[in-house]
Protein backbone atom coordinates (compact mmCIF):
# COMPACT_ATOMS: atom_id res chain seq x y z
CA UNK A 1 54.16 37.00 44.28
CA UNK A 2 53.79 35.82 40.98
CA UNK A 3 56.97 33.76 41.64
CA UNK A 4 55.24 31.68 44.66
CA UNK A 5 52.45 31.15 41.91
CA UNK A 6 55.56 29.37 39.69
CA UNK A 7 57.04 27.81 42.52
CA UNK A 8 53.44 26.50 43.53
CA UNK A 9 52.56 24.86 40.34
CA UNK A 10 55.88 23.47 39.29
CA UNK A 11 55.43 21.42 42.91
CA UNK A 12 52.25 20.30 41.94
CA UNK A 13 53.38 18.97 38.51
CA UNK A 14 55.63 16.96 39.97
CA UNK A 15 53.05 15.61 42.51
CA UNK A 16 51.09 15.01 39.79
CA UNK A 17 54.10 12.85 37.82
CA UNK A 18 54.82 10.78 41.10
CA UNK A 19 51.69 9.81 41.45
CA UNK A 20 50.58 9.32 37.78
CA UNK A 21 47.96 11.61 37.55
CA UNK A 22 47.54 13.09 34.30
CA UNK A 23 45.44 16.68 35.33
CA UNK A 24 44.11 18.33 38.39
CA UNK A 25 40.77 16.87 37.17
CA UNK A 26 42.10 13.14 37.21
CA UNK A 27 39.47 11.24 40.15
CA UNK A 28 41.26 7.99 40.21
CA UNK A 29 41.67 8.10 43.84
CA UNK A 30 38.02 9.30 44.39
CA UNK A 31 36.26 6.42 41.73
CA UNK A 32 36.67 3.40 44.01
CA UNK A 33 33.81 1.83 45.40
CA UNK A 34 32.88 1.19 49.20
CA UNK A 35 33.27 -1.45 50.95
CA UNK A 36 30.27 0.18 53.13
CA UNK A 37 26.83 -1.52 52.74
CA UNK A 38 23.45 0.69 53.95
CA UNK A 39 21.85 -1.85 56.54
CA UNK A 40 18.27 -1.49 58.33
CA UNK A 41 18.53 -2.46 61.62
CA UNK A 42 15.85 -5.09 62.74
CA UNK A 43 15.22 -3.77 66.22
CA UNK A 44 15.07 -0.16 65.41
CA UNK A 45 14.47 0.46 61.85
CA UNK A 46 17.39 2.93 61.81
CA UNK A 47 19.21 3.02 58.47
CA UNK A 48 22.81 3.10 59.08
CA UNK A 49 26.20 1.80 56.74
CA UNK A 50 28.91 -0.38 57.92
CA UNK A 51 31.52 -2.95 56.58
CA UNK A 52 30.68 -6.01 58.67
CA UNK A 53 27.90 -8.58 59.00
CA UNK A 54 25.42 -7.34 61.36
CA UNK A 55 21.67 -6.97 61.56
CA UNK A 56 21.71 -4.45 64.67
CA UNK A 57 22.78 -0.83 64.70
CA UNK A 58 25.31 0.24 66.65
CA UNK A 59 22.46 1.87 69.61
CA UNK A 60 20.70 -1.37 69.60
CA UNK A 61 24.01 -3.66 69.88
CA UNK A 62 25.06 -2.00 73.22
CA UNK A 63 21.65 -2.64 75.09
C-alpha cells in the first residue's frame, strides 16, 4: 500500500508542475472574481444573482 501512496503523490506533483501550481494550498484557480451580480427583483422582491441585465427574476420573467 504504501507504494500506491508513492505512486499517488508523484502523479500529483506532476499535476501540480503542468499546471504551475506551486503547493496543494495554491487557490489561483479559486481567487477569480464573478461575473455574477446579486439583483432584487422589482416585481417580487426576491434576491437572486445572474450575469445579464435584468430587473425581473427568473419566476417573474415567465408570467
Amino acid at each position: 500500500m504504501g507504494n500506491e501512496v508513492d505512486e499517488d503523490k508523484a502523479f500529483e506533483q506532476a499535476l501540480k508542475g503542468k499546471m504551475g501550481w506551486k503547493c496543494s494550498c495554491s487557490l489561483e484557480i479559486v481567487d477569480k472574481e464573478s461575473s455574477l451580480k446579486t439583483v432584487q427583483c422589482k416585481s417580487c422582491g426576491k434576491n437572486f444573482k445572474t450575469n445579464r441585465d435584468v430587473d425581473l427574476c427568473f419566476d417573474c420573467e415567465k408570467k
